[in-house]
C-alpha atoms as a PDB file:
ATOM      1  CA  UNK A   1     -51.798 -23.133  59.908  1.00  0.00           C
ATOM      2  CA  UNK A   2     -48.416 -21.076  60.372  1.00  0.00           C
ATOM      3  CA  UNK A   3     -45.253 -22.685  58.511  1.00  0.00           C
ATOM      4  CA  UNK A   4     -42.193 -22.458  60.803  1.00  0.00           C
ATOM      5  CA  UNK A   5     -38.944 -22.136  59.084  1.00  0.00           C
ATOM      6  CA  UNK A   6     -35.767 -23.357  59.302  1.00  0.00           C
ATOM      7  CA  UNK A   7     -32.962 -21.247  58.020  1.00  0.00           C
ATOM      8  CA  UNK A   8     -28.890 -22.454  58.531  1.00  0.00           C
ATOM      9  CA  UNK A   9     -26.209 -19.867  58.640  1.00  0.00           C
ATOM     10  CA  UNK A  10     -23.733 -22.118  57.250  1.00  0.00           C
ATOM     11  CA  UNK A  11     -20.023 -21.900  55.354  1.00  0.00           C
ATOM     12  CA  UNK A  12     -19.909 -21.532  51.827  1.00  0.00           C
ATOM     13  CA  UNK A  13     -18.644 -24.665  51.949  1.00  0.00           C
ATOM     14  CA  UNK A  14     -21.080 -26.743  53.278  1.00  0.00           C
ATOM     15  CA  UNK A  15     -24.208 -24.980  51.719  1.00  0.00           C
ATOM     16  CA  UNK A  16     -25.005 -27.300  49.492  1.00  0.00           C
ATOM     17  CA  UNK A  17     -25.930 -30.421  51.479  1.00  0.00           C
ATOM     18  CA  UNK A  18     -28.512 -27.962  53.670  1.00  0.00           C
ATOM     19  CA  UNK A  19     -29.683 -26.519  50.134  1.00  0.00           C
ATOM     20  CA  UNK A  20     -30.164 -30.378  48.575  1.00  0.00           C
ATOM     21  CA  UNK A  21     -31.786 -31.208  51.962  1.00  0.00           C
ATOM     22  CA  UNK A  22     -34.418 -28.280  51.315  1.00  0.00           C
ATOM     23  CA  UNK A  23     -33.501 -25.826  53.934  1.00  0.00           C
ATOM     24  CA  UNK A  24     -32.847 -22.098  53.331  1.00  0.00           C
ATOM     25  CA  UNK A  25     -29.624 -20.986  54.138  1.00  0.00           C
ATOM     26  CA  UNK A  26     -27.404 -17.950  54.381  1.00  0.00           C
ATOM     27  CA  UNK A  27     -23.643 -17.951  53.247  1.00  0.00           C
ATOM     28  CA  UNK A  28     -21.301 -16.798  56.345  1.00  0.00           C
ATOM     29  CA  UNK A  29     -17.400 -16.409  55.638  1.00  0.00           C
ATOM     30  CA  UNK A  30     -16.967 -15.575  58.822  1.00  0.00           C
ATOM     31  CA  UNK A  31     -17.899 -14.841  62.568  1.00  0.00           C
ATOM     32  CA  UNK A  32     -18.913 -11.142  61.832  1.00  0.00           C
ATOM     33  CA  UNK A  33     -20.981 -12.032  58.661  1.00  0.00           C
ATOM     34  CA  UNK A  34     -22.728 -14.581  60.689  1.00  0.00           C
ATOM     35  CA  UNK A  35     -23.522 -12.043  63.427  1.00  0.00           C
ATOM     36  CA  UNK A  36     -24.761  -9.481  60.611  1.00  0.00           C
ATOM     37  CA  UNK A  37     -26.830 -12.242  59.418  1.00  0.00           C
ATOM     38  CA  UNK A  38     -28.087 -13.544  62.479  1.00  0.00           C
ATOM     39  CA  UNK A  39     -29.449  -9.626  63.338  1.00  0.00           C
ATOM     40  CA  UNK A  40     -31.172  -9.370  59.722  1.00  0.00           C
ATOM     41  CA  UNK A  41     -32.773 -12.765  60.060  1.00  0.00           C
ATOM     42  CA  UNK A  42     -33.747 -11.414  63.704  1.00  0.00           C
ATOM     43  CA  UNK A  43     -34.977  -8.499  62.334  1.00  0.00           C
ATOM     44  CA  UNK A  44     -37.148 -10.464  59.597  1.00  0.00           C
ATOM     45  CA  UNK A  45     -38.253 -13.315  62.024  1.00  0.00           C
ATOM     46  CA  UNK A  46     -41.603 -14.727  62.390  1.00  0.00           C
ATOM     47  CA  UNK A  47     -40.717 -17.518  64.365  1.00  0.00           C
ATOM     48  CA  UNK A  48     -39.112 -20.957  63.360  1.00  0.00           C
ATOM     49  CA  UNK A  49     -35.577 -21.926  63.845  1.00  0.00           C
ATOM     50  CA  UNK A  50     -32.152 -20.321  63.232  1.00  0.00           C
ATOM     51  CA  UNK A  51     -29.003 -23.315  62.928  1.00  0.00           C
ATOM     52  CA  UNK A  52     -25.503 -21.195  63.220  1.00  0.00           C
ATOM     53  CA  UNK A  53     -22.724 -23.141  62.831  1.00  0.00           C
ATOM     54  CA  UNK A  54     -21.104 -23.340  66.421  1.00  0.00           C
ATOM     55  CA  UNK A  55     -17.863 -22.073  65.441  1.00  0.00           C
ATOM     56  CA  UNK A  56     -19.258 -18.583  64.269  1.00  0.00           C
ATOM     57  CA  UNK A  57     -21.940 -19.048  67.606  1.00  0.00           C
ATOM     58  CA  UNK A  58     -18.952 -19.328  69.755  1.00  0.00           C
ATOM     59  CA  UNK A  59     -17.096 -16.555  68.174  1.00  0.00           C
ATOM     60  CA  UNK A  60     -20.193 -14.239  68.442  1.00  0.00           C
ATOM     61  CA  UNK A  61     -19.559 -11.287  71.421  1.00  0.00           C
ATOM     62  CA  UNK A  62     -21.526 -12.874  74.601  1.00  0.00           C
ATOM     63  CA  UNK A  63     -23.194  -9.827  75.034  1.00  0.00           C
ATOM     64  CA  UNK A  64     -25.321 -10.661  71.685  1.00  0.00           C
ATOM     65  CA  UNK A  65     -24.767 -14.524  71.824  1.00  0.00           C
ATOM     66  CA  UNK A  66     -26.933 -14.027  75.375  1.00  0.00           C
ATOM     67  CA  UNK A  67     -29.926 -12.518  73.789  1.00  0.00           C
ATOM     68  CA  UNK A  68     -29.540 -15.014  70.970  1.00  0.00           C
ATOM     69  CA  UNK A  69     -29.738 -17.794  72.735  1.00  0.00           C
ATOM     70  CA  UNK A  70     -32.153 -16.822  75.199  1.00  0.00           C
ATOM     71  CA  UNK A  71     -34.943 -16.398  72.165  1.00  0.00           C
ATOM     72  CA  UNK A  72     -37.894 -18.509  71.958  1.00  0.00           C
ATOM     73  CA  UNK A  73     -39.156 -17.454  68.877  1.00  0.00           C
ATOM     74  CA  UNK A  74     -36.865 -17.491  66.243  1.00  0.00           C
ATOM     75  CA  UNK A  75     -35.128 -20.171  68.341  1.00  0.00           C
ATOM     76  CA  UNK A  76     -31.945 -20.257  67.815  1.00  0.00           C
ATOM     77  CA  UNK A  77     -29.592 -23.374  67.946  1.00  0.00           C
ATOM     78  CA  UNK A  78     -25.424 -24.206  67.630  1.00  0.00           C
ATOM     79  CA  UNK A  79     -25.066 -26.259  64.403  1.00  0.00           C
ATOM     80  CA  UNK A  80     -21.952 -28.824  65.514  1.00  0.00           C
ATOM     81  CA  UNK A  81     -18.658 -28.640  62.981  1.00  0.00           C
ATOM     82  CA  UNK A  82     -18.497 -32.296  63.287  1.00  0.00           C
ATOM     83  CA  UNK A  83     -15.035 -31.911  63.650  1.00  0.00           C
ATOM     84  CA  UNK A  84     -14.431 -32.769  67.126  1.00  0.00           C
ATOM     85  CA  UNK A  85     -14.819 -35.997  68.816  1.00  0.00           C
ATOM     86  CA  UNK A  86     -17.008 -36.626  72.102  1.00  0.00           C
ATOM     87  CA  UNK A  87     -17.927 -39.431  74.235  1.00  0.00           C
ATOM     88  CA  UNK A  88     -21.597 -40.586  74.076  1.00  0.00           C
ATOM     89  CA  UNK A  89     -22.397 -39.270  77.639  1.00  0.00           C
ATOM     90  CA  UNK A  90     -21.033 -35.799  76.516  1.00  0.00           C
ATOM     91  CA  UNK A  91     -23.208 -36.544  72.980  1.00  0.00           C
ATOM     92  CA  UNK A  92     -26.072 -37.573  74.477  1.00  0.00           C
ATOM     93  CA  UNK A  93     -25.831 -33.850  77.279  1.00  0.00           C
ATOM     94  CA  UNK A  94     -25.548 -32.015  73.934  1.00  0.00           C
ATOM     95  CA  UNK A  95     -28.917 -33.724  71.933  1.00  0.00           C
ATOM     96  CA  UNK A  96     -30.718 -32.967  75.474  1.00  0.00           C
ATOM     97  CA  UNK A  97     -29.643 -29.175  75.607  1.00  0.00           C
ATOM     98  CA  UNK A  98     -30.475 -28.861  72.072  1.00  0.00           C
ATOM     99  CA  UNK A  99     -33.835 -30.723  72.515  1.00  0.00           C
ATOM    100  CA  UNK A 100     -34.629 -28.624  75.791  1.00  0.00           C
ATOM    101  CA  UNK A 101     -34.173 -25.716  73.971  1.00  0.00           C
ATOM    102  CA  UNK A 102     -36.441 -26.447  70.825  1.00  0.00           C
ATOM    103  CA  UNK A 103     -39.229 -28.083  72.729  1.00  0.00           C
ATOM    104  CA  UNK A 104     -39.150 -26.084  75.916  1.00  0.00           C
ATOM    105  CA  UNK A 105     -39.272 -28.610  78.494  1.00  0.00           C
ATOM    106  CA  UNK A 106     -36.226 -31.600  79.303  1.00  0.00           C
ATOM    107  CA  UNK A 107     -36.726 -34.932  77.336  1.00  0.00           C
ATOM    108  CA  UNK A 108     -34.092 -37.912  78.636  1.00  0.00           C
ATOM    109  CA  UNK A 109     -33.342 -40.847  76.716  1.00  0.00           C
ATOM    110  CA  UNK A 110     -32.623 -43.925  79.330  1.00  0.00           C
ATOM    111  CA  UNK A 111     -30.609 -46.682  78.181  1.00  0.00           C
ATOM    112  CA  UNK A 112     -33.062 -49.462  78.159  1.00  0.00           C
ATOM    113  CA  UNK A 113     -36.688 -47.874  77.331  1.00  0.00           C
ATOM    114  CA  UNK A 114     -39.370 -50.822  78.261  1.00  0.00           C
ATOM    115  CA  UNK A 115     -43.125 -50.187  76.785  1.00  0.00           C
END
């Protein structure tokens, strides 16, 4: 059996809650460290999943940001700031995309879900 990882390029900041969850991270100050990261953990991948937190993602030159996001394996994901507020219909496009993305296919959640 493979292990899959999951590694979070995270603030300083906000290390700690990832590190008390269990989850190896990686210390960005900024957009560029997060790209240098990003290409060392691309370099060292075996799979699994990359979080970035969106911020440094959405900073990231598109050119690179493309090829990021367009890997399957490591996968690589926007980690929200949690700083801005959305409505649940813009919430519940967001979890989707994610979802899509990790799983490979389109999962949707319907309001009332009857067995």
């Amino acid at each position: 059996m493979t292990t899959q990882t999951v590694t979070v390029v995270i603030p300083p900041e906000l290390e700690i809650g990832f590190r008390l969850a269990g989850v190896e991270t990686v210390p960005a100050t900024t957009p560029a460290e997060a790209v240098d990261a990003l290409d060392r953990l691309f370099s060292e991948s075996t799979g699994g999943v990359i979080a970035v937190y969106e911020p440094f993602l959405a900073e990231t030159p598109s050119g690179r940001r493309a090829v990021y996001e367009a890997s399957v394996s490591p996968v690589v994901v926007p980690l929200p700031a949690g700083l801005e507020e959305h409505d649940e219909e813009s919430q519940r496009a967001r979890i989707s995309a994610m979802l899509s993305r990790a799983v490979g296919y389109h999962i949707t959640f319907g309001e009332d879900i009857s067995p």
